[in-house]
Every structure is written in C-alpha cells, then in structure tokens.
Protein backbone atom coordinates (compact mmCIF):
# COMPACT_ATOMS: atom_id res chain seq x y z
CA UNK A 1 81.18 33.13 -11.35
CA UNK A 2 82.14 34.23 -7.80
CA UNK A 3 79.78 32.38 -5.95
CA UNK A 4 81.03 29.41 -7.95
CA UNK A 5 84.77 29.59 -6.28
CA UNK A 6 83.16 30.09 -2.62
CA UNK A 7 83.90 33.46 -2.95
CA UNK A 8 81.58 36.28 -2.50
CA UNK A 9 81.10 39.40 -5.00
CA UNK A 10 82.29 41.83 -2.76
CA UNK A 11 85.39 39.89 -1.70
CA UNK A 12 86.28 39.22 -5.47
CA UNK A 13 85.79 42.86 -6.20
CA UNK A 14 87.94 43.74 -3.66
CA UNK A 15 90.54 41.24 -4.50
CA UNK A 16 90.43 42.64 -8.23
CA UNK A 17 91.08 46.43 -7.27
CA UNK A 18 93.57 45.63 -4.13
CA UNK A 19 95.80 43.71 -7.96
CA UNK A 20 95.00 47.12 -9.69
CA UNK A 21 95.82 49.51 -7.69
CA UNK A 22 97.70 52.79 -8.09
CA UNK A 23 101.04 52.21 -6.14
CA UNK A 24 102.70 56.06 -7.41
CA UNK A 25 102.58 58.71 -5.12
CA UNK A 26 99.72 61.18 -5.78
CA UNK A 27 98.42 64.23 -4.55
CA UNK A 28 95.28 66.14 -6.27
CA UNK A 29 93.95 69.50 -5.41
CA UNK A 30 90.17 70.24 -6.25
CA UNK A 31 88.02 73.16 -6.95
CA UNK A 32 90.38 75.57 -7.21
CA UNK A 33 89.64 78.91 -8.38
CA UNK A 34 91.88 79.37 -11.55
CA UNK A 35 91.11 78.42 -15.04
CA UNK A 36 92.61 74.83 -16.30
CA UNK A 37 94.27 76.41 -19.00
CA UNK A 38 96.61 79.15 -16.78
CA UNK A 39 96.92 75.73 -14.52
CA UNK A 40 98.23 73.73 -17.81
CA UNK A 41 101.07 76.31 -18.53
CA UNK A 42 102.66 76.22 -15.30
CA UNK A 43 102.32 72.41 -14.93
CA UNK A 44 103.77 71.86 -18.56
CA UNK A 45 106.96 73.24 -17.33
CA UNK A 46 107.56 70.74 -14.44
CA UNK A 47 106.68 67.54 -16.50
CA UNK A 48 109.55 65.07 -16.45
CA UNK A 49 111.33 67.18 -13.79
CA UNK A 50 112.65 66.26 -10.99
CA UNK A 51 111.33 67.27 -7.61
CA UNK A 52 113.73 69.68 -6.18
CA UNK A 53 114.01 71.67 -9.55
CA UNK A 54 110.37 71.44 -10.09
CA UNK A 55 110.51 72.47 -6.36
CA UNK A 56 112.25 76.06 -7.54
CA UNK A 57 110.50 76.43 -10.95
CA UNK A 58 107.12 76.54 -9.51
CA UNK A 59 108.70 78.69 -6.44
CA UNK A 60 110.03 81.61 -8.55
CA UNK A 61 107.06 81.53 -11.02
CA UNK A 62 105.17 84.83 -10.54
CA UNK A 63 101.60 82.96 -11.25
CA UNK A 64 99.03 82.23 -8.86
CA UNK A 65 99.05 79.04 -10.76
CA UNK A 66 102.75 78.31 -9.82
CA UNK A 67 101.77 78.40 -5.87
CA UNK A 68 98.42 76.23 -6.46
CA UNK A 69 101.01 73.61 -8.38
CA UNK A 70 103.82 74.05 -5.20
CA UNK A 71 101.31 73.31 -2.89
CA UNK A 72 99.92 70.41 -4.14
CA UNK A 73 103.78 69.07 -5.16
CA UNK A 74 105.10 69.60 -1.67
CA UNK A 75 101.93 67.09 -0.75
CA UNK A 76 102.96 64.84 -3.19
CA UNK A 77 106.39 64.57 -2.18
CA UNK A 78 104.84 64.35 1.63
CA UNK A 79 102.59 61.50 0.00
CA UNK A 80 105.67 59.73 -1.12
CA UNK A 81 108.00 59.53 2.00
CA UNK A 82 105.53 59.62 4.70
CA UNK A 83 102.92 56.45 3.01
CA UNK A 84 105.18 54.92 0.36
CA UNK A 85 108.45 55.23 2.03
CA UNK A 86 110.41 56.82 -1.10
CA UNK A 87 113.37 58.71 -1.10
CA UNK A 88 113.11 62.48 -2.74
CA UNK A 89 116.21 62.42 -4.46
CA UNK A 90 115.06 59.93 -6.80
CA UNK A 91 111.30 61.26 -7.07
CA UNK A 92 110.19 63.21 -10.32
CA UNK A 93 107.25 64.35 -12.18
CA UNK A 94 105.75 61.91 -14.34
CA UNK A 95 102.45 63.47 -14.66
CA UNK A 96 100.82 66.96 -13.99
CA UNK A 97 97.95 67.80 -15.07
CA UNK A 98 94.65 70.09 -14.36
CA UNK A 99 90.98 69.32 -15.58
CA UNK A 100 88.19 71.54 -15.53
CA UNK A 101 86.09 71.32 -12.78
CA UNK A 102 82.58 73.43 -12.39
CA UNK A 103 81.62 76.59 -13.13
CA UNK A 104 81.05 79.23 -10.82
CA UNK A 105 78.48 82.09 -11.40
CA UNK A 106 78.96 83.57 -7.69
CA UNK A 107 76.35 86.54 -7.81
CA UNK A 108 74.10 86.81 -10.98
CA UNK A 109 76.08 89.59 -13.02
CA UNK A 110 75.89 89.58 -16.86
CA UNK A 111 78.10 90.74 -19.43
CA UNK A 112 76.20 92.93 -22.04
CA UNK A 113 75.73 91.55 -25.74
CA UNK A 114 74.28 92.59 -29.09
CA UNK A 115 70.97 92.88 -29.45
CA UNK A 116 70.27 94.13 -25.68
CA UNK A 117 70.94 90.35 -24.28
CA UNK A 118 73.66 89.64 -21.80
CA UNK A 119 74.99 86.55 -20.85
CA UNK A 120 76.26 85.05 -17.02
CA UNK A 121 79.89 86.13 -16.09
CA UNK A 122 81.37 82.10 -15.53
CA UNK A 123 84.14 82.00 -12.90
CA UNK A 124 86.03 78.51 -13.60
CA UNK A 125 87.63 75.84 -11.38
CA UNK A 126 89.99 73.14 -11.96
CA UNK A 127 91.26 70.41 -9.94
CA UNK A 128 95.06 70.10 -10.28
CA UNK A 129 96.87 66.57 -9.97
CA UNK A 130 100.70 65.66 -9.62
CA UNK A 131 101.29 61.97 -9.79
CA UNK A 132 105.56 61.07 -9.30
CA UNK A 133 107.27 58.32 -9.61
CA UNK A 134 110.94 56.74 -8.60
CA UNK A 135 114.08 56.98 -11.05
CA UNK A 136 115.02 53.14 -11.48
C-alpha cells in the first residue's frame, strides 16, 4: 500500500503517529518504591482538580505517596508551560494514575509459613503518571 503512493513504510508510519499523537501535558515517574495501591489513594484525591489545589492537597498529605505524586505534578505542570506553552491557571488533573511495576526481592529473606516452608519477602514498585489538560 505505501510503496504504491511513492511513499515509503517508514515515512507513512511516521506520518500516522505524528496525526496520533498525545498533545496533553504528561509527566510519568517509574520504579518507584511504594506499592500502587498506597499510590492510588493519594492520586484519587487530586483527580479532576485543579493544579494549584492539587498543588496543596498532595503538599499537606502526610504520605510518602503524596510527595512521589507532588513531584511528578510539579513536572507536569513544568511539562506544560515550558514544551506546550499553557498557562497554569487553566491546567487541571484529568488523569492520575499508578500501575504496578516489578517486584523487588532485594536480599533473599523469607517469611516463615505452615508446614516449615517460607516464602520471598516481595518489595513492590509502581510507576506513577499525571496527564493534565486545559479548561476550555
């Protein structure tokens, strides 16, 4: 089909992606050494938010999981102004979000079971992602 239009495959791939590309500002923060799920409760309460009170939510939040999430917000906001040329007042939160990333065993320690087993003591990531967008 490409070679058809004169157009190579590479050049109509990157013609495809440069239509579909992600044009919100983003900021992701990977391998992080807190469970997804302590992430998830401290990003729930910034969704929909907008910057500057997500800004003091996450800053007066006693969780480690609450300066992970500032940190990769203040980026975000950075991301926006600095590449995209947005204004903050009209930035907010339209997604936040953590996924689990891989488990770490550090040394081999086990946990004692029944039955004179043990199993590995898992240590988990996440990677943590804030994606804004503009008020219209």
């Amino acid at each position: 089909m490409a070679e058809k239009t004169g157009v190579s495959r590479s050049q109509a791939k990157k013609e495809r992606n440069e239509k579909n590309k992600e044009t919100r500002p983003r900021a992701h923060a990977k391998y992080i050494r807190l469970s997804d799920e302590k992430a998830k409760i401290v990003l729930d309460q910034i969704k929909g938010k907008d910057v500057t009170s997500a800004e003091a939510i996450l800053a007066y939040s006693p969780r480690y999981a609450a300066y992970v999430a500032l940190k990769v917000l203040r980026s975000a906001i950075a991301n926006a102004e600095n590449n995209l040329g947005l204004s903050r007042e009209k930035l907010f939160v339209e997604e936040a979000y953590a996924n689990r990333g891989s488990a770490h065993y550090g040394r081999f320690r086990l946990r004692p079971r029944a039955k004179g087993r043990g199993n590995r003591i898992e240590r988990k990531m996440s990677h943590v992602s804030i994606i804004l967008n503009e008020k219209k």
